[in-house]
Each structure stands twice: as structure tokens, then as C-alpha cells.
N, C-alpha and C. Protein backbone atom coordinates (compact mmCIF):
# COMPACT_ATOMS: atom_id res chain seq x y z
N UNK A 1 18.41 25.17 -0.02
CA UNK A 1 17.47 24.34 -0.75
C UNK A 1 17.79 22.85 -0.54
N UNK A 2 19.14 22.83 -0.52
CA UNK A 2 19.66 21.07 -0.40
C UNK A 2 19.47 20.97 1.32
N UNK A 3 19.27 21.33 1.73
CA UNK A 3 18.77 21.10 3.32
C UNK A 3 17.25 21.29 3.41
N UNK A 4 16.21 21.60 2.43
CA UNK A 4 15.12 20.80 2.58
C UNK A 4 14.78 19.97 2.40
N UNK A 5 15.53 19.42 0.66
CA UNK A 5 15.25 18.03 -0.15
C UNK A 5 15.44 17.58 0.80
N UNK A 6 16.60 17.21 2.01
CA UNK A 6 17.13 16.42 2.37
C UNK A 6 15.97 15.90 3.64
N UNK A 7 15.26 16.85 4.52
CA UNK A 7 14.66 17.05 5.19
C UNK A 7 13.32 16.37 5.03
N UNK A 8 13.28 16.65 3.41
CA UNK A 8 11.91 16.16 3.41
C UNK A 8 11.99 14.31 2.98
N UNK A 9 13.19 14.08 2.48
CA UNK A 9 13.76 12.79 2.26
C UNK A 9 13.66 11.94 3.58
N UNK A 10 14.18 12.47 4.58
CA UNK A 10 14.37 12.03 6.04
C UNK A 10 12.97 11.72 6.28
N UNK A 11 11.89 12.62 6.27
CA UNK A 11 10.09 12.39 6.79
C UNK A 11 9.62 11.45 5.92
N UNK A 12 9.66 11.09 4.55
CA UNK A 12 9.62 10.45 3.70
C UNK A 12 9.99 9.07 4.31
N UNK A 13 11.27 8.87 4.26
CA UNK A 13 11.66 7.87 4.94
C UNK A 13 11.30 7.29 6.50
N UNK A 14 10.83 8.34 7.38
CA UNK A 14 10.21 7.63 8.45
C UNK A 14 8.86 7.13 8.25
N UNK A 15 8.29 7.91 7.44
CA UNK A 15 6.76 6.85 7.07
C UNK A 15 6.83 5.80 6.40
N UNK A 16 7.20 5.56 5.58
CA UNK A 16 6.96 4.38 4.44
C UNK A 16 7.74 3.39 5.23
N UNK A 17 8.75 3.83 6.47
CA UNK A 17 9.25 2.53 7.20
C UNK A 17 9.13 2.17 8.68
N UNK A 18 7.83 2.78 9.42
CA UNK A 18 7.08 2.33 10.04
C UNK A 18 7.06 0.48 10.45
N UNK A 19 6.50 0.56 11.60
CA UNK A 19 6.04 -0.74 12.05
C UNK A 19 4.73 -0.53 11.40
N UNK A 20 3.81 0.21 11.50
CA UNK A 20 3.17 0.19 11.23
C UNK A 20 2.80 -0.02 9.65
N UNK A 21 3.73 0.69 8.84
CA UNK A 21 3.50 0.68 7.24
C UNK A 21 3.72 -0.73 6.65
N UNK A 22 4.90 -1.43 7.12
CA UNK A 22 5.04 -2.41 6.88
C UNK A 22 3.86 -3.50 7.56
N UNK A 23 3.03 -3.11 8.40
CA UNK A 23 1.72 -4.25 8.51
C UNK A 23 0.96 -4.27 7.31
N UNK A 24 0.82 -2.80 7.55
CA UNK A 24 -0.38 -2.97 6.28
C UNK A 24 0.23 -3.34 4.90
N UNK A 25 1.16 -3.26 4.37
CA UNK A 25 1.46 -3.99 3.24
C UNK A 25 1.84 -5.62 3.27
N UNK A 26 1.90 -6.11 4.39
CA UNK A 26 1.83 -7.65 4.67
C UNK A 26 0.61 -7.69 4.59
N UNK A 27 -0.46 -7.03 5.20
CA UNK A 27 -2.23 -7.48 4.94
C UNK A 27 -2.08 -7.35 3.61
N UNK A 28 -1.98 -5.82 2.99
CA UNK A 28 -2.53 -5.77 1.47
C UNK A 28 -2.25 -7.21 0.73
N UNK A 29 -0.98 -7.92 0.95
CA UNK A 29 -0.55 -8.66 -0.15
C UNK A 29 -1.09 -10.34 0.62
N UNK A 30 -1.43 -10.22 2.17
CA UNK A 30 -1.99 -11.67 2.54
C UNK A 30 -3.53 -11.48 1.58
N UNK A 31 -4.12 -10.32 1.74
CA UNK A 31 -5.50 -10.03 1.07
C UNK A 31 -5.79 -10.03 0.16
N UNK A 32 -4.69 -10.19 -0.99
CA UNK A 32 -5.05 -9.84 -2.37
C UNK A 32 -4.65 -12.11 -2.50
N UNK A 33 -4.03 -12.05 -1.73
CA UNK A 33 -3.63 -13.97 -2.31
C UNK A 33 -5.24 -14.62 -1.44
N UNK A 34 -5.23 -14.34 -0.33
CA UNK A 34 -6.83 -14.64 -0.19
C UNK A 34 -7.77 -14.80 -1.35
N UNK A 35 -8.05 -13.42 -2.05
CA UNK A 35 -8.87 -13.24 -2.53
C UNK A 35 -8.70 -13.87 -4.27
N UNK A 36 -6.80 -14.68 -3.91
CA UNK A 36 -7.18 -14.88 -5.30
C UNK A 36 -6.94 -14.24 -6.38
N UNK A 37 -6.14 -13.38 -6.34
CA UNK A 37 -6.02 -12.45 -7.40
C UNK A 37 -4.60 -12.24 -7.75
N UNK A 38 -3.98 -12.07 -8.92
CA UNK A 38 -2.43 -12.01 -8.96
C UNK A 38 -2.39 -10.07 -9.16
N UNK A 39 -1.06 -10.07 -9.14
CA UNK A 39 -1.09 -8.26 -9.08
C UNK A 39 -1.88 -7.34 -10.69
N UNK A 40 -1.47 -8.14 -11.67
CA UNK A 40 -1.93 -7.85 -12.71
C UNK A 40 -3.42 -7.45 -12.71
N UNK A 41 -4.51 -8.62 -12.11
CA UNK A 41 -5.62 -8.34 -12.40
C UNK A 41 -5.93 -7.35 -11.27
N UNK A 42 -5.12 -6.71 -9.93
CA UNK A 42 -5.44 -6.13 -9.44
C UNK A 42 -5.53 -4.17 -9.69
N UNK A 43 -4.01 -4.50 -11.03
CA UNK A 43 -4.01 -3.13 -10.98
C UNK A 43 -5.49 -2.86 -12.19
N UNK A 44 -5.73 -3.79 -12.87
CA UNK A 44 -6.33 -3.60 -13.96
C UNK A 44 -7.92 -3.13 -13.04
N UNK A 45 -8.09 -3.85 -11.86
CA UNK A 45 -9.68 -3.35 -10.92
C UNK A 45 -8.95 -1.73 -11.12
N UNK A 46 -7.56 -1.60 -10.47
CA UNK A 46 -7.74 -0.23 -9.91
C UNK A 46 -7.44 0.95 -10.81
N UNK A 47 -7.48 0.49 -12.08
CA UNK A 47 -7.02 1.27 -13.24
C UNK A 47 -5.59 1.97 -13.26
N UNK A 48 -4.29 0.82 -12.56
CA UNK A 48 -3.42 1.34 -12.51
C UNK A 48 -2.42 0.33 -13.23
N UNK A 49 -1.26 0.16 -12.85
CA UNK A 49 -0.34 -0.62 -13.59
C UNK A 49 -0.08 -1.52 -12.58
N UNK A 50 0.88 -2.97 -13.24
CA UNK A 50 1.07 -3.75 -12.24
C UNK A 50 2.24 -3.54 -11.31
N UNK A 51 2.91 -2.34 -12.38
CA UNK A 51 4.46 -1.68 -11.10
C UNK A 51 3.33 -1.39 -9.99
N UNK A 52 2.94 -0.28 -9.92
CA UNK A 52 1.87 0.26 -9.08
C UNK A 52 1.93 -0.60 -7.71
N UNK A 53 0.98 -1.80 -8.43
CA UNK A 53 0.68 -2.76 -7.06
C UNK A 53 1.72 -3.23 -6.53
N UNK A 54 3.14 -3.52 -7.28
CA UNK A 54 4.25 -4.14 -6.75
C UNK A 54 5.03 -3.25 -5.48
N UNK A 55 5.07 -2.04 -6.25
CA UNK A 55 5.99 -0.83 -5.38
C UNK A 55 5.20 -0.75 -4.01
N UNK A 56 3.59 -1.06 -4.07
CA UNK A 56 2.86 -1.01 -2.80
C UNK A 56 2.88 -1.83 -2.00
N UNK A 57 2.93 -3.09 -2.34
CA UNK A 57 2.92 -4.24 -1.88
C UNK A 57 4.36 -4.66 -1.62
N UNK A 58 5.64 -4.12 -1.83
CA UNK A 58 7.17 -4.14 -1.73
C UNK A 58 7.48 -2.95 -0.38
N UNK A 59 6.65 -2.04 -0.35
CA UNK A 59 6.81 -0.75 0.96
C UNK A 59 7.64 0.59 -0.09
N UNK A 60 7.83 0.34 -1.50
CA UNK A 60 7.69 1.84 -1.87
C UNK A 60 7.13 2.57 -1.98
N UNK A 61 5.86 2.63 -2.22
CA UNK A 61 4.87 3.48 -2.27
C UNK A 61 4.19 3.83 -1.19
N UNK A 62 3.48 4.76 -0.76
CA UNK A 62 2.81 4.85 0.14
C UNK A 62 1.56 4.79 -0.06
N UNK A 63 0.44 4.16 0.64
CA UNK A 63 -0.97 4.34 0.69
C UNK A 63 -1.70 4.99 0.97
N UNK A 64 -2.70 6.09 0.48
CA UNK A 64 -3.32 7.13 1.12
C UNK A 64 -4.91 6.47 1.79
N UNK A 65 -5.39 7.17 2.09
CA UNK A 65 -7.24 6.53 2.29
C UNK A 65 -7.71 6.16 1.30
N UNK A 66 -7.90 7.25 0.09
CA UNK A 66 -8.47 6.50 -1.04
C UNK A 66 -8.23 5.53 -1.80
N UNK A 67 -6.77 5.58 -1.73
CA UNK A 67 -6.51 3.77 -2.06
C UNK A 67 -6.81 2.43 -1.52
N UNK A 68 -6.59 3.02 0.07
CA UNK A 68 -6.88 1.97 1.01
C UNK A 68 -8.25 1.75 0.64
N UNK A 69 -9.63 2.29 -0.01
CA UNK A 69 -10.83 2.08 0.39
C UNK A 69 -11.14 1.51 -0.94
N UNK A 70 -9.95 1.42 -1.75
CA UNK A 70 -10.41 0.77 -2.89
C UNK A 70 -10.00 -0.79 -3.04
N UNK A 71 -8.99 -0.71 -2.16
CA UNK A 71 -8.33 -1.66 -1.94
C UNK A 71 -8.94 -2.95 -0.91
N UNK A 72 -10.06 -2.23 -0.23
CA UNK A 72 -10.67 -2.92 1.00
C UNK A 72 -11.76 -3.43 -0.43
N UNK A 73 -12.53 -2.85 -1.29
CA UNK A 73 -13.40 -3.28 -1.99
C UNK A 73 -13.07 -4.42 -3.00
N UNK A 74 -11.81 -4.10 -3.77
CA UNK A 74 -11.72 -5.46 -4.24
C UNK A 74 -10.90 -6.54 -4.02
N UNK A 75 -10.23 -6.39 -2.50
CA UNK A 75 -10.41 -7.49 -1.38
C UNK A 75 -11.66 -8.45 -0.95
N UNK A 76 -12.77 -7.17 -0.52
CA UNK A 76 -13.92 -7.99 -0.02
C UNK A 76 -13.66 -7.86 1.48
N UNK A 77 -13.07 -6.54 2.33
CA UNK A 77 -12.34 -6.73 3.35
C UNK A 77 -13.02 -5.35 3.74
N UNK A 78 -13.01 -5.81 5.58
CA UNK A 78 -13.13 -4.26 6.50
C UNK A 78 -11.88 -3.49 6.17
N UNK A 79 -12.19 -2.51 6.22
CA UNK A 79 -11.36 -1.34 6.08
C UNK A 79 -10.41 -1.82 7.50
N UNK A 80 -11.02 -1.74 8.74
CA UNK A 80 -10.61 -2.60 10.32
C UNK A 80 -9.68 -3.37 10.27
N UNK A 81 -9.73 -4.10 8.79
CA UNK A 81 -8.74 -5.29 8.89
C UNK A 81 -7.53 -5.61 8.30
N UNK A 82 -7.08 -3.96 8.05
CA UNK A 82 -6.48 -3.20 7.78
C UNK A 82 -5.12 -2.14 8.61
N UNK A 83 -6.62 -2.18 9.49
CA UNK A 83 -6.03 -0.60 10.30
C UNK A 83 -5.58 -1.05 11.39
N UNK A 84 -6.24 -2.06 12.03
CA UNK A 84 -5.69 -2.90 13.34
C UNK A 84 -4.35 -3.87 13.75
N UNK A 85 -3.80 -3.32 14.59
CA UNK A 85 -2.69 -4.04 14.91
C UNK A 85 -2.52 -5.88 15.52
């Protein structure tokens, strides 16, 4: 059993530390100061807390699609401008 936790700790850890993961949380947080918004009023759009936006915007959390598409809306942002390197 302690050789799956561990296993699945390891996959865990290669996503959230990506080249790639770490772009998109430099956009999320260039996009949300664009738009003007501090984390507070962001979690309050997304009906979440302001840990929430921090842990996302820090690379603990991970982002799924449906966040991302909520996240493109109260940006004001392509989803594209996002996903592109």
C-alpha cells in the first residue's frame, strides 16, 4: 500500500511541476492583475476561498478545464491565451 501512496505522490508531483504548469499559473496571476482584480474578489466570482486562488496561483493546486473556463471568463480572456506556449 505504501508503494502506491508513494507512486501516486511521484505522478502528482510531475504535473503540478511541469514547464508547462508553471506557465499557466504565471498567465493566471499576469491575468487576474490585468484585469484588476485582487485574489479575494476573485475567489468570491468563483465561489471559492481566497486560499483557493493563492494555492493556484503559488503551483499547489492543480487546474482542471472547468476551472480554467471559469477562469478565462472572469479574466475576459481566450481560453488560447492560456494554453499557448
Amino acid at each position: 500500500m505504501e508503494y502506491i501512496i508513494d507512486n501516486i505522490k511521484k505522478m502528482k508531483d510531475k504535473t503540478i511541476f511541469t514547464k508547462e504548469h508553471k506557465l499557466l499559473i504565471k498567465k493566471l496571476k499576469k491575468a487576474r492583475m490585468e484585469a484588476a482584480l485582487n485574489q479575494n474578489k476573485v475567489a468570491k466570482l468563483l465561489n471559492k476561498t481566497q486560499s483557493y486562488v493563492s494555492k493556484v496561483e503559488s503551483g499547489q493546486r492543480r487546474v482542471d478545464i472547468i476551472q480554467l473556463k471559469e477562469f478565462t471568463k472572469i479574466y475576459n480572456k481566450n481560453i488560447n491565451y492560456f494554453l499557448e506556449k
